[in-house]
N, C-alpha and C. Protein backbone atom coordinates (compact mmCIF):
# COMPACT_ATOMS: atom_id res chain seq x y z
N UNK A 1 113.15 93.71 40.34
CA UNK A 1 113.41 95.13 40.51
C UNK A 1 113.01 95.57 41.92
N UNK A 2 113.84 96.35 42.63
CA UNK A 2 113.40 96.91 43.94
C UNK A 2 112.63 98.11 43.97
N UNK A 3 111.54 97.98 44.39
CA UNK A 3 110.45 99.05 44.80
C UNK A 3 110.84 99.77 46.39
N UNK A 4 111.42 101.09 45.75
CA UNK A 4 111.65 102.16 47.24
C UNK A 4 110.67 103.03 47.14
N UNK A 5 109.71 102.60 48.19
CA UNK A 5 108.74 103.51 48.60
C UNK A 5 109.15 105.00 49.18
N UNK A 6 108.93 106.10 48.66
CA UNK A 6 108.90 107.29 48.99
C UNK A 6 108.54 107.89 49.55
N UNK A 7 108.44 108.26 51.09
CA UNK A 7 107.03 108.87 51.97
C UNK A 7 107.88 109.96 52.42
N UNK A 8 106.89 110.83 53.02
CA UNK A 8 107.32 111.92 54.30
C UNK A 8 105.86 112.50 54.03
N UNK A 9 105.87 113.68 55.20
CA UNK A 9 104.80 114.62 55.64
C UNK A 9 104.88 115.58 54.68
N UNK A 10 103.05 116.02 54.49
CA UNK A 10 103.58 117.55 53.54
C UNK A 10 104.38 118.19 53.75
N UNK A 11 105.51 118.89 52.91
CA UNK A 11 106.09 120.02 53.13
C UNK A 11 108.27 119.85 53.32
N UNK A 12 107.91 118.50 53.40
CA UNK A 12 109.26 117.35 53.91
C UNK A 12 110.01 117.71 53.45
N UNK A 13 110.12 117.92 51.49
CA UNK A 13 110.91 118.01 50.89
C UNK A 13 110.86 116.51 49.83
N UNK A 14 109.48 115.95 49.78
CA UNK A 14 110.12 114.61 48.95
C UNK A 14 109.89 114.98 47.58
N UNK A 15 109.31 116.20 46.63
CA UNK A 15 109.61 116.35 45.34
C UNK A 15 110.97 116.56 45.13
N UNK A 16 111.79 117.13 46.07
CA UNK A 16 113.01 117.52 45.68
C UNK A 16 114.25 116.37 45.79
N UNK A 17 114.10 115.52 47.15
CA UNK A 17 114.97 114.43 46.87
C UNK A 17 114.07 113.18 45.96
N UNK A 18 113.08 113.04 45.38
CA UNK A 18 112.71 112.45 43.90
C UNK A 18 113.69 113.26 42.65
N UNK A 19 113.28 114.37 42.74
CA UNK A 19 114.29 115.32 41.49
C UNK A 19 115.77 114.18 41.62
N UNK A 20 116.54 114.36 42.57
CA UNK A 20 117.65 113.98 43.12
C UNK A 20 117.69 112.72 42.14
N UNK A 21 117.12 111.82 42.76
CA UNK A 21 117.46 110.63 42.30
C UNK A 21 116.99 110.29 40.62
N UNK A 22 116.37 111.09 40.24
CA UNK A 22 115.88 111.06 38.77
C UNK A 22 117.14 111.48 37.94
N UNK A 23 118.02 112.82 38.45
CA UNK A 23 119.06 113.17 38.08
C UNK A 23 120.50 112.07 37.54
N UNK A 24 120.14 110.95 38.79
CA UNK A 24 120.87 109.67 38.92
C UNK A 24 120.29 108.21 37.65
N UNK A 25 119.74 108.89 36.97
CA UNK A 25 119.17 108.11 35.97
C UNK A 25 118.14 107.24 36.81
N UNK A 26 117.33 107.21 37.60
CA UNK A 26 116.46 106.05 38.44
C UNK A 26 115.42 106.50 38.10
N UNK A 27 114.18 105.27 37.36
CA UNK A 27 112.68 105.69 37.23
C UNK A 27 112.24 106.21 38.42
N UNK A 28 111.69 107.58 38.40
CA UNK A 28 110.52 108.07 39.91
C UNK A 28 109.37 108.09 39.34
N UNK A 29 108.19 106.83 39.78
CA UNK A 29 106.67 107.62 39.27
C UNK A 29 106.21 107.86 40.52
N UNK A 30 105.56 109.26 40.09
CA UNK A 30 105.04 110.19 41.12
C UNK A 30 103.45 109.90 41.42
N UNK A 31 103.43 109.35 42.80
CA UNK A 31 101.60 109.47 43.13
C UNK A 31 100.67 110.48 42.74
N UNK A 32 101.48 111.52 43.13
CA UNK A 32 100.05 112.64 42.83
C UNK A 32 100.37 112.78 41.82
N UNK A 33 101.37 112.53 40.61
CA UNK A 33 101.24 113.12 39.35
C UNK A 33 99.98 111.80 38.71
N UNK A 34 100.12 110.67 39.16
CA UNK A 34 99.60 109.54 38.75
C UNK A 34 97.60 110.07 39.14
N UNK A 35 97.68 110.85 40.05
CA UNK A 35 96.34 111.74 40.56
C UNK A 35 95.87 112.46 39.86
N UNK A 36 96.93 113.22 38.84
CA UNK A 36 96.40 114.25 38.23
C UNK A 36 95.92 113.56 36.45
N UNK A 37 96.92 112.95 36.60
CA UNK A 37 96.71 112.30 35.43
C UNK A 37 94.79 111.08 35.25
N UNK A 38 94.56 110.69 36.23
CA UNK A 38 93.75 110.22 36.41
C UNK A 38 92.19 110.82 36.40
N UNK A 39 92.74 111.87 37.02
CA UNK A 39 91.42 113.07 37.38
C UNK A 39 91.55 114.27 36.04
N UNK A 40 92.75 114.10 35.12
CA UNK A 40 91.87 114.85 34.04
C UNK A 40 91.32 115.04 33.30
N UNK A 41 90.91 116.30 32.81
CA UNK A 41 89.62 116.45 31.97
C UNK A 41 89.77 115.43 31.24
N UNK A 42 87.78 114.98 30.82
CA UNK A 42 87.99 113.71 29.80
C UNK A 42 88.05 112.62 30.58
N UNK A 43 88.45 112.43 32.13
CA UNK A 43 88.77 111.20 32.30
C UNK A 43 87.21 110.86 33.40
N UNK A 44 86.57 109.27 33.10
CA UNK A 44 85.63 109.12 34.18
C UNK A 44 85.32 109.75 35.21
N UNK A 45 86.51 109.29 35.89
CA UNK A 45 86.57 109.34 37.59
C UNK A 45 86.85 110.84 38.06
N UNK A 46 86.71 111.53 37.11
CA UNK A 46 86.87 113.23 37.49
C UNK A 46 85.45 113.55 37.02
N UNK A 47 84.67 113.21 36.51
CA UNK A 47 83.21 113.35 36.24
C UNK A 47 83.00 112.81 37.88
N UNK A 48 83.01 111.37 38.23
CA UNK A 48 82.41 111.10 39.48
C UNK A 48 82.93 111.61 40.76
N UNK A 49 83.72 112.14 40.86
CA UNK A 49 84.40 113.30 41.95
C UNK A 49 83.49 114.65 41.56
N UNK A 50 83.34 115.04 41.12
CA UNK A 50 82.35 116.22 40.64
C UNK A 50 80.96 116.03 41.40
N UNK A 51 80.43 115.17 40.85
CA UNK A 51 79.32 114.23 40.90
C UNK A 51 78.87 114.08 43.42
N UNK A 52 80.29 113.73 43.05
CA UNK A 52 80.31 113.25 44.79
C UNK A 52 80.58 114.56 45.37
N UNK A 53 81.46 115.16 45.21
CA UNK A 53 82.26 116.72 45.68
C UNK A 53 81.58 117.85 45.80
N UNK A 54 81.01 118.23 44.46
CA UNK A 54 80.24 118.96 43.91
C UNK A 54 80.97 119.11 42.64
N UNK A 55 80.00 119.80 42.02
CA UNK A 55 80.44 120.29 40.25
C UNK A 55 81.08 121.69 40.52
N UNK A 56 80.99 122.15 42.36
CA UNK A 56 81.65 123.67 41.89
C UNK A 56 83.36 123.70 41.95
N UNK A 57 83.51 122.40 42.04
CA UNK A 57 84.73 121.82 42.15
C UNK A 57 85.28 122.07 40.49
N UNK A 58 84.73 122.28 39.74
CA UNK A 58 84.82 122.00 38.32
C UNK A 58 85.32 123.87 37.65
N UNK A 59 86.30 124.07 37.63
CA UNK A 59 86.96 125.26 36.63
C UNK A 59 86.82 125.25 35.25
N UNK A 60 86.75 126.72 34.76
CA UNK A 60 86.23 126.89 33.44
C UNK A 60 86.78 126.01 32.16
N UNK A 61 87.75 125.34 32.41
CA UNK A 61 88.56 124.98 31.29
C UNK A 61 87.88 123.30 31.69
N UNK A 62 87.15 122.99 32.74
CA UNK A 62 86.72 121.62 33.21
C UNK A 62 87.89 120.51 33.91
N UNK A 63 88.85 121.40 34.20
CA UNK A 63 89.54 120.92 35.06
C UNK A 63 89.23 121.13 36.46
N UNK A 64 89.55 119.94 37.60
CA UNK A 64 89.54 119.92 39.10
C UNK A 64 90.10 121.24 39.52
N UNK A 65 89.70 121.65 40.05
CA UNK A 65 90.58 122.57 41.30
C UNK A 65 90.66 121.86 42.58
N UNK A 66 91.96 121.30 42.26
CA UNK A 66 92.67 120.65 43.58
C UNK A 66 92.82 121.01 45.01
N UNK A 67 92.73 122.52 44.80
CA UNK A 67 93.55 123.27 46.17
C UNK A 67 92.18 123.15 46.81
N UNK A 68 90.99 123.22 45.69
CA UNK A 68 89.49 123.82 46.49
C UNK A 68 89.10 122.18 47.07
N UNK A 69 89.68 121.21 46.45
CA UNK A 69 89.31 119.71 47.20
C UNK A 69 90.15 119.49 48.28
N UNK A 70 91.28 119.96 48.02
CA UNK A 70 92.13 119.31 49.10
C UNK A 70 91.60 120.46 50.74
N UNK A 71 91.09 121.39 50.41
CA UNK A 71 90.89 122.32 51.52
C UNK A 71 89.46 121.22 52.16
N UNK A 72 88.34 121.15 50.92
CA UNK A 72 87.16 120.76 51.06
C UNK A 72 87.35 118.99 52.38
N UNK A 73 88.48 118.32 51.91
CA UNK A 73 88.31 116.77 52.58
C UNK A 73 89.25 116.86 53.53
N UNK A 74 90.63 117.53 53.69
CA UNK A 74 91.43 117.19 54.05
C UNK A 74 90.93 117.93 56.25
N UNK A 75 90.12 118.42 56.23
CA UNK A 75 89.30 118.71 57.55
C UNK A 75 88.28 117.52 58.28
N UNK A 76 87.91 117.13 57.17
CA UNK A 76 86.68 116.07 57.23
C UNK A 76 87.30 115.38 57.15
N UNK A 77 87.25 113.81 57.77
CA UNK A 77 87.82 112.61 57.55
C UNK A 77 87.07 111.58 56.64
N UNK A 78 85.60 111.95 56.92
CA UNK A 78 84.97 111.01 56.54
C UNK A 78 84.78 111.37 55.12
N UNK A 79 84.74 112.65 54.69
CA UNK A 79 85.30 113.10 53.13
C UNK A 79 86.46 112.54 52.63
N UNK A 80 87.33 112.81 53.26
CA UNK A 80 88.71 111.72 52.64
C UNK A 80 88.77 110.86 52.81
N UNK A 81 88.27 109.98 53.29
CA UNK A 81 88.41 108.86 53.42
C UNK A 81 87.25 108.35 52.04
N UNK A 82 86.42 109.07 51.63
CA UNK A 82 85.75 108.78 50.62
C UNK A 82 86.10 108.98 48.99
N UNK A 83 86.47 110.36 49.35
CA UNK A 83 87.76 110.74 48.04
C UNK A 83 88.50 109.29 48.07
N UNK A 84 89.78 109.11 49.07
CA UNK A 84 90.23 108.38 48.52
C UNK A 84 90.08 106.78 48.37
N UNK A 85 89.01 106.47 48.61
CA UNK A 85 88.11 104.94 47.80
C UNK A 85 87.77 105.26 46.68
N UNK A 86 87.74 106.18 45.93
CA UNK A 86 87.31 106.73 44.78
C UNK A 86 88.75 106.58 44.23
N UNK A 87 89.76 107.38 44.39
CA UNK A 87 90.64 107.66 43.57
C UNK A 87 92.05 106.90 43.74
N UNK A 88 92.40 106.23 45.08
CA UNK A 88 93.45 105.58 45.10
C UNK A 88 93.48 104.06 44.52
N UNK A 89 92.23 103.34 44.05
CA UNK A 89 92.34 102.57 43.26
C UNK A 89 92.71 102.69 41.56
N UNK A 90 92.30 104.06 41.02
CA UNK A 90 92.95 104.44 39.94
C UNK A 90 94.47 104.69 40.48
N UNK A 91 94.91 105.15 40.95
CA UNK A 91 96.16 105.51 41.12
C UNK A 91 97.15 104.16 41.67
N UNK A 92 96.92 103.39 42.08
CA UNK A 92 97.40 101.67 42.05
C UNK A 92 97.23 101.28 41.14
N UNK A 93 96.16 101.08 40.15
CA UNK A 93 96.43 100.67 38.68
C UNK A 93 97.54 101.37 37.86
N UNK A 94 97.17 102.56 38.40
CA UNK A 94 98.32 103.31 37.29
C UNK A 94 99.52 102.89 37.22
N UNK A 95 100.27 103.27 38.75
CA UNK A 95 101.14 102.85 39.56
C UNK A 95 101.85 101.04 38.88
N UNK A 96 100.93 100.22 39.06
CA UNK A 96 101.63 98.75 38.59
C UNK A 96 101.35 98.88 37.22
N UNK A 97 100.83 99.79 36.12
CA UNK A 97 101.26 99.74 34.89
C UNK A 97 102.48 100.64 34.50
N UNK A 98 102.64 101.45 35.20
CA UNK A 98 103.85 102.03 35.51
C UNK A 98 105.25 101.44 35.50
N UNK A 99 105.27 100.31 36.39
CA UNK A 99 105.88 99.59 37.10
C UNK A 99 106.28 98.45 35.96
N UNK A 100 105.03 98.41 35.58
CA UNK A 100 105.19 96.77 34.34
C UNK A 100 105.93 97.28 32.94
N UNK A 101 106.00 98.43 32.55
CA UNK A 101 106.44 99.35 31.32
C UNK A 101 107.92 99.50 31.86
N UNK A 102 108.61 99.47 33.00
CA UNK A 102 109.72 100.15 33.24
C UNK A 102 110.90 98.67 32.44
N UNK A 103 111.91 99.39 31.97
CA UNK A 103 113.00 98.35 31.22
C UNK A 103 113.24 97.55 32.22
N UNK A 104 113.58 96.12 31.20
CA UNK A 104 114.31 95.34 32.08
C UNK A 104 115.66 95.67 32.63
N UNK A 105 115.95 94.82 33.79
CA UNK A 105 117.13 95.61 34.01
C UNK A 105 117.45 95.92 35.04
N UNK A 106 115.97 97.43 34.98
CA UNK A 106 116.11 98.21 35.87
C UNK A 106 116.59 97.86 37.10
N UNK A 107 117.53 98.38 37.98
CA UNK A 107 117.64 97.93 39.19
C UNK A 107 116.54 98.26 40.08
N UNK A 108 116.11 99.43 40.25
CA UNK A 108 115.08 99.94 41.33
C UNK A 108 114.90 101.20 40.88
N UNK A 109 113.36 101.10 41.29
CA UNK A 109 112.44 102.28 40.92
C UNK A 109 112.25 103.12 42.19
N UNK A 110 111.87 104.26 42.32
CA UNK A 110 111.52 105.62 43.43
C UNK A 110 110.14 105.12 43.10
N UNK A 111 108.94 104.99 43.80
CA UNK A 111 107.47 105.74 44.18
C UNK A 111 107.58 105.99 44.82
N UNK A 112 107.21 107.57 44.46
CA UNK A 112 106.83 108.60 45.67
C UNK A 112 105.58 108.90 46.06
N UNK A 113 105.12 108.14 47.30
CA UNK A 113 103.95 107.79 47.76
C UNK A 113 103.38 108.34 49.31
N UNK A 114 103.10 110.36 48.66
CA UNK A 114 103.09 110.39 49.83
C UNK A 114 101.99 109.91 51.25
N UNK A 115 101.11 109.14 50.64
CA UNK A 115 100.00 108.47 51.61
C UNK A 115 100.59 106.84 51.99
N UNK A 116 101.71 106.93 51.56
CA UNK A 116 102.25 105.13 52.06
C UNK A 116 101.62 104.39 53.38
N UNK A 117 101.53 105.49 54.71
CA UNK A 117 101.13 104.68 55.40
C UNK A 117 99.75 104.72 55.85
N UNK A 118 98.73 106.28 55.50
CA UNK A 118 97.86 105.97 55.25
C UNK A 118 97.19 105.01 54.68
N UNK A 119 97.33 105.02 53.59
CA UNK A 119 96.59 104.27 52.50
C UNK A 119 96.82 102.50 52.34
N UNK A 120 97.91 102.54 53.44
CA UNK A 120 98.72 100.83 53.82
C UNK A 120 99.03 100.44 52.79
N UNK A 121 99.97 101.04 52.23
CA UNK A 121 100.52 100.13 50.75
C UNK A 121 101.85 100.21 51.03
N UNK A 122 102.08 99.22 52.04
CA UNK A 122 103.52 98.97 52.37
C UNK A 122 103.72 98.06 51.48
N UNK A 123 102.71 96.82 51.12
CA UNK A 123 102.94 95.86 50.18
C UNK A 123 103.55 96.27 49.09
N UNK A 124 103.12 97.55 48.59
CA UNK A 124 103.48 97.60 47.19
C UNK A 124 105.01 97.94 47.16
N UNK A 125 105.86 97.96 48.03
CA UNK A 125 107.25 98.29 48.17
C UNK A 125 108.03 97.26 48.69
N UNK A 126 109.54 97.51 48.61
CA UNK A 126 110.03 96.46 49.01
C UNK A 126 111.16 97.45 49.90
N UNK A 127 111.03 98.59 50.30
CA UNK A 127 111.67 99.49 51.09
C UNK A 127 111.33 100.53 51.62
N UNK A 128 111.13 101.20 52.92
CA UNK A 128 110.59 102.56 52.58
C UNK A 128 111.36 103.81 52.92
N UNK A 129 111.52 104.53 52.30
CA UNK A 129 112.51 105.93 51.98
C UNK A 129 111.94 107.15 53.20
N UNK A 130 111.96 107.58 54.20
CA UNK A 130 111.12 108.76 54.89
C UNK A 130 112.27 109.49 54.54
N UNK A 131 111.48 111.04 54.14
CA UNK A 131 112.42 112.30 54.16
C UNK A 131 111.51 113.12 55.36
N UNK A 132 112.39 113.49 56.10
CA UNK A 132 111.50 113.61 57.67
C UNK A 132 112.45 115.72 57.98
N UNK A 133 111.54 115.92 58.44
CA UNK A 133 111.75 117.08 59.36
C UNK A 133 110.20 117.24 60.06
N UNK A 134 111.07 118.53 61.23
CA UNK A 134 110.24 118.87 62.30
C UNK A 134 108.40 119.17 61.80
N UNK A 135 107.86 119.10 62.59
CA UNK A 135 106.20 119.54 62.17
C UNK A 135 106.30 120.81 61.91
N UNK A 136 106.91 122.20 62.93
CA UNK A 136 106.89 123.08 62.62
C UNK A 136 107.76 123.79 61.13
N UNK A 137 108.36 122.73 60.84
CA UNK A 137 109.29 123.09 59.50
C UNK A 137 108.17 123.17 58.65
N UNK A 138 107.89 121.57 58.11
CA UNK A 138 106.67 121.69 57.40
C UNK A 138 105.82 122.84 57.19
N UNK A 139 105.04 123.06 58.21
CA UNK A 139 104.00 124.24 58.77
C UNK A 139 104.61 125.70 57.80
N UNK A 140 105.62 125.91 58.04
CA UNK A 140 106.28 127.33 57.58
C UNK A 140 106.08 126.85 55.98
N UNK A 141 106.89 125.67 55.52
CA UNK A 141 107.05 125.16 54.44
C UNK A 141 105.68 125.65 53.33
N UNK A 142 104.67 125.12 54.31
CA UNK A 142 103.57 125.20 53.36
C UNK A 142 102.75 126.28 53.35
N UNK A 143 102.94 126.62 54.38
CA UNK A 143 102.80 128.52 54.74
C UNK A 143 103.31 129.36 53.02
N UNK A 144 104.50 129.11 53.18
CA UNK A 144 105.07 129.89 52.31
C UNK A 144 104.60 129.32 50.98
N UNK A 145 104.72 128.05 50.61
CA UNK A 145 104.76 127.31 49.07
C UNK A 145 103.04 127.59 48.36
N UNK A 146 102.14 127.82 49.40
CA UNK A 146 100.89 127.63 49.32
C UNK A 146 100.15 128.64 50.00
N UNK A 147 100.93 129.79 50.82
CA UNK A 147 100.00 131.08 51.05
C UNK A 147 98.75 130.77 51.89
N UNK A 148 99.02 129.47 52.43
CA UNK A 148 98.05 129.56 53.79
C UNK A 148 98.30 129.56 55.12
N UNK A 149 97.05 130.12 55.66
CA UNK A 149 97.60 130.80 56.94
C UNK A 149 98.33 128.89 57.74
N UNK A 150 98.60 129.75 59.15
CA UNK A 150 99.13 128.49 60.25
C UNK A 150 97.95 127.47 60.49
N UNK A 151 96.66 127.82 60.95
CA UNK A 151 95.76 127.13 61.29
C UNK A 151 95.45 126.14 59.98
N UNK A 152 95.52 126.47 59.03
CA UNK A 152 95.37 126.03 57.73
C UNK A 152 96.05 124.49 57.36
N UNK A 153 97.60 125.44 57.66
CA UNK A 153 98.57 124.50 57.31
C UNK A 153 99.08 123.50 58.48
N UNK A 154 98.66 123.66 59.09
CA UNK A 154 98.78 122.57 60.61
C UNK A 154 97.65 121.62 60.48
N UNK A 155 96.60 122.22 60.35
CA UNK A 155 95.30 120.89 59.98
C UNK A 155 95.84 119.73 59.09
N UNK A 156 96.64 120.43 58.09
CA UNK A 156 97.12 119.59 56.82
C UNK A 156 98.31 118.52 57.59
N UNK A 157 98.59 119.02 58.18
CA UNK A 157 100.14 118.26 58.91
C UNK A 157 99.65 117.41 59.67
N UNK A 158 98.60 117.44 60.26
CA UNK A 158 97.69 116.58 61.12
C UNK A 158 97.13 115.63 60.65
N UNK A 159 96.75 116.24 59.63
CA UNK A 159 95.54 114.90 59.62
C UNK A 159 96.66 113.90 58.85
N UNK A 160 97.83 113.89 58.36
CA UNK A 160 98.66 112.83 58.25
C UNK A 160 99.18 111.91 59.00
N UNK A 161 99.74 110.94 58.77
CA UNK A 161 100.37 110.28 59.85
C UNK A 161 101.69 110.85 60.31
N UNK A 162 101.34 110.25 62.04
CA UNK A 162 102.40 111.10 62.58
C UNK A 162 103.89 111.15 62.26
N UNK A 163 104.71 112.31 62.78
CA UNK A 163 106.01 111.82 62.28
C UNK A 163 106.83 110.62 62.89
N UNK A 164 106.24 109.85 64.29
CA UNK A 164 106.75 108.81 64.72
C UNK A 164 106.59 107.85 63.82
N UNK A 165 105.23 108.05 63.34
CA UNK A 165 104.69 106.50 62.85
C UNK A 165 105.34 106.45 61.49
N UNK A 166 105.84 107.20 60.73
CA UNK A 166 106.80 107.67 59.68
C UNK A 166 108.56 106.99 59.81
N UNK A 167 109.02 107.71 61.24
CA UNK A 167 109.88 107.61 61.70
C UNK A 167 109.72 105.72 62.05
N UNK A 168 109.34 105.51 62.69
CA UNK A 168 108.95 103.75 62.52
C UNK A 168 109.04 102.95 61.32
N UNK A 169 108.27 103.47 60.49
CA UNK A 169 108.38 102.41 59.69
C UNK A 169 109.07 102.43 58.40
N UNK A 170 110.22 103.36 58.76
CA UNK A 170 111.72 103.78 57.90
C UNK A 170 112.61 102.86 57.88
N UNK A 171 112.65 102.42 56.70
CA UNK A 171 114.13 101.64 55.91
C UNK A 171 114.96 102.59 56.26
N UNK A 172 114.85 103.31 55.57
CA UNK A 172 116.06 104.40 55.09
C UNK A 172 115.77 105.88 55.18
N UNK A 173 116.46 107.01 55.69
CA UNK A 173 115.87 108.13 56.19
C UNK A 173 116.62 109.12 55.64
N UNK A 174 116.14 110.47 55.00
CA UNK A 174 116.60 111.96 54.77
C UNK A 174 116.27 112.66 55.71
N UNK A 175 116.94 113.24 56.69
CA UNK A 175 116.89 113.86 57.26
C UNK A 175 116.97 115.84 56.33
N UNK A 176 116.06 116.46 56.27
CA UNK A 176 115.72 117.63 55.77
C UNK A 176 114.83 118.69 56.10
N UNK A 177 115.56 118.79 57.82
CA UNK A 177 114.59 119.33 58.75
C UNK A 177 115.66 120.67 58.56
N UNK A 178 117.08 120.44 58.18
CA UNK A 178 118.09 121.76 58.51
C UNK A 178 118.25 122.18 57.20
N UNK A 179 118.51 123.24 56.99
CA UNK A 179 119.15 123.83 55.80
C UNK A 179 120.52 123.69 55.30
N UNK A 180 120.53 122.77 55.01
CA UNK A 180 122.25 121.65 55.20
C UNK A 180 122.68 121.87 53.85
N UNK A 181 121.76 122.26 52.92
CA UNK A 181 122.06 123.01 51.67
C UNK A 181 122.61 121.44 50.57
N UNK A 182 121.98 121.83 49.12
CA UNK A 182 121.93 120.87 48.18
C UNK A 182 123.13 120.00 47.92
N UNK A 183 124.81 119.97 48.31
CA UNK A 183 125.58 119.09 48.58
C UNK A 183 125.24 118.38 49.17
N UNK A 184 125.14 118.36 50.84
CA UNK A 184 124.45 116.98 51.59
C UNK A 184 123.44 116.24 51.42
N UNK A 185 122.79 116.69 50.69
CA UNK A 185 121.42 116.15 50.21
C UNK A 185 121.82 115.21 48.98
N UNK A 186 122.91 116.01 48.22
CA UNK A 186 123.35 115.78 46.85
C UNK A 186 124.05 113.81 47.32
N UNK A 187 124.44 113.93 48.63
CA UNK A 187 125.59 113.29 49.30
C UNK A 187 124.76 111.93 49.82
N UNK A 188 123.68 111.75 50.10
CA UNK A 188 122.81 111.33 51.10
C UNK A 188 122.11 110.36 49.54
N UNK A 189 121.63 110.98 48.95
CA UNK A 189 121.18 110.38 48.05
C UNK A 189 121.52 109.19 47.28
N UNK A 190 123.04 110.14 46.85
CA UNK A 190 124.32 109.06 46.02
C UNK A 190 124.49 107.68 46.96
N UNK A 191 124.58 108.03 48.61
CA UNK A 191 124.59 106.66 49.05
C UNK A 191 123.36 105.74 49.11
N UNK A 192 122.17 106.40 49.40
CA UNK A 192 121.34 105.43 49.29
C UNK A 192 121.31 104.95 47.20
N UNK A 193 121.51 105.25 46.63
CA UNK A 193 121.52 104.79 45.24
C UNK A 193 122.42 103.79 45.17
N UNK A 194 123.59 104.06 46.10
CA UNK A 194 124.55 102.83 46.17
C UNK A 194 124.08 101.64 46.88
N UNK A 195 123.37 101.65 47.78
CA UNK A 195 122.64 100.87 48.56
C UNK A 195 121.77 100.08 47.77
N UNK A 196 120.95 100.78 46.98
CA UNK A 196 120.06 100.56 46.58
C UNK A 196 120.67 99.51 45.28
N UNK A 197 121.51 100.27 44.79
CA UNK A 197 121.69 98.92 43.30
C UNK A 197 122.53 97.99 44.12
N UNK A 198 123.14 98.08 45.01
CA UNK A 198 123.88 97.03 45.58
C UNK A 198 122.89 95.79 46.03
N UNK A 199 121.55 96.38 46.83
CA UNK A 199 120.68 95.55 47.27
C UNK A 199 120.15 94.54 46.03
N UNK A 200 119.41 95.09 44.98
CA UNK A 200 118.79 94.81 43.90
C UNK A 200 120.17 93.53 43.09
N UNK A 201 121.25 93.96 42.63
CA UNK A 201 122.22 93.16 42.66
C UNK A 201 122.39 91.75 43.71
């Protein structure tokens, strides 16, 4: 089965071309859903994020508040970089049981992985997908989706990898920097799906 790694920068647009290809009947397991699932209530490793983070990290219902972690590490490096030794090894387990459950058959699976080249798990793919636009797109993107200011949302765009180093190490590319509207996108997709079972074939 072919593993197409999923990347781009916050704000890119890669929940929406995942939607896309899910539409096309193709398994997508999602990283951060594989995050949330890991870190909830009830589960270990959301006790020891508490534990490391703080407990004020912890909402009444004893669920994470994400937005208050991701603000808390994503400034600090040496915080994220600790978060994720903590949590991206749950989320690789998840990920290849994920992977091991999917039908035979399958031609190729979507992970959408948006730390691919952070986190160096090029291994775990056998392609990689960038959905790419401008920095300042992003910036507005998450401005709006997430109600934080510019300074806010530029830190976030930063501390990712750059869009060259993105742009580099692209198989295959969405361009979704223009408002080219859900046909071309619709259009872009269908061929890489053709690509894609053709390859796997």
């Amino acid at each position: 089965m072919l593993r197409v790694g999923l990347t781009g920068g916050i704000g890119s647009g890669k929940s929406t071309v995942a939607r896309r290809f899910a539409e096309l009947g193709i398994p997508v397991i999602d990283t951060d859903q594989l995050a949330r699932d890991v870190l909830a209530p009830g589960q270990p490793l959301l006790e020891a994020v508490f534990r490391l983070f703080g407990s004020d990290l912890r909402r009444e219902d004893g669920s994470l508040d994400r937005a208050a972690l991701r603000s808390r590490v994503f400034g600090d490096p040496a915080l994220r970089a600790r978060l994720e030794s903590v949590v991206h090894p749950a989320i690789d387990r998840a990920m290849a049981d994920r992977i091991a459950a999917l039908p035979e058959g399958t031609p190729y699976a979507v992970l959408v992985i948006p730390l691919l080249l952070e986190a160096d798990w090029r291994d775990r793919v056998d392609r990689i997908l960038v959905v790419d636009c401008p920095e300042p797109v992003q910036v507005q993107r998450v401005m709006a989706r997430d109600g934080m200011d510019a300074e806010a949302a530029w830190t976030m765009v930063r501390s990712q990898a750059s869009r060259a180093a993105r742009l580099e190490a692209a198989d295959d590319l969405i361009d979704n920097g223009a408002p080219s509207g859900p046909e071309s996108l619709g259009r872009r997709v269908r061929a890489l799906d053709r690509l894609y079972r053709d390859t796997a074939a």
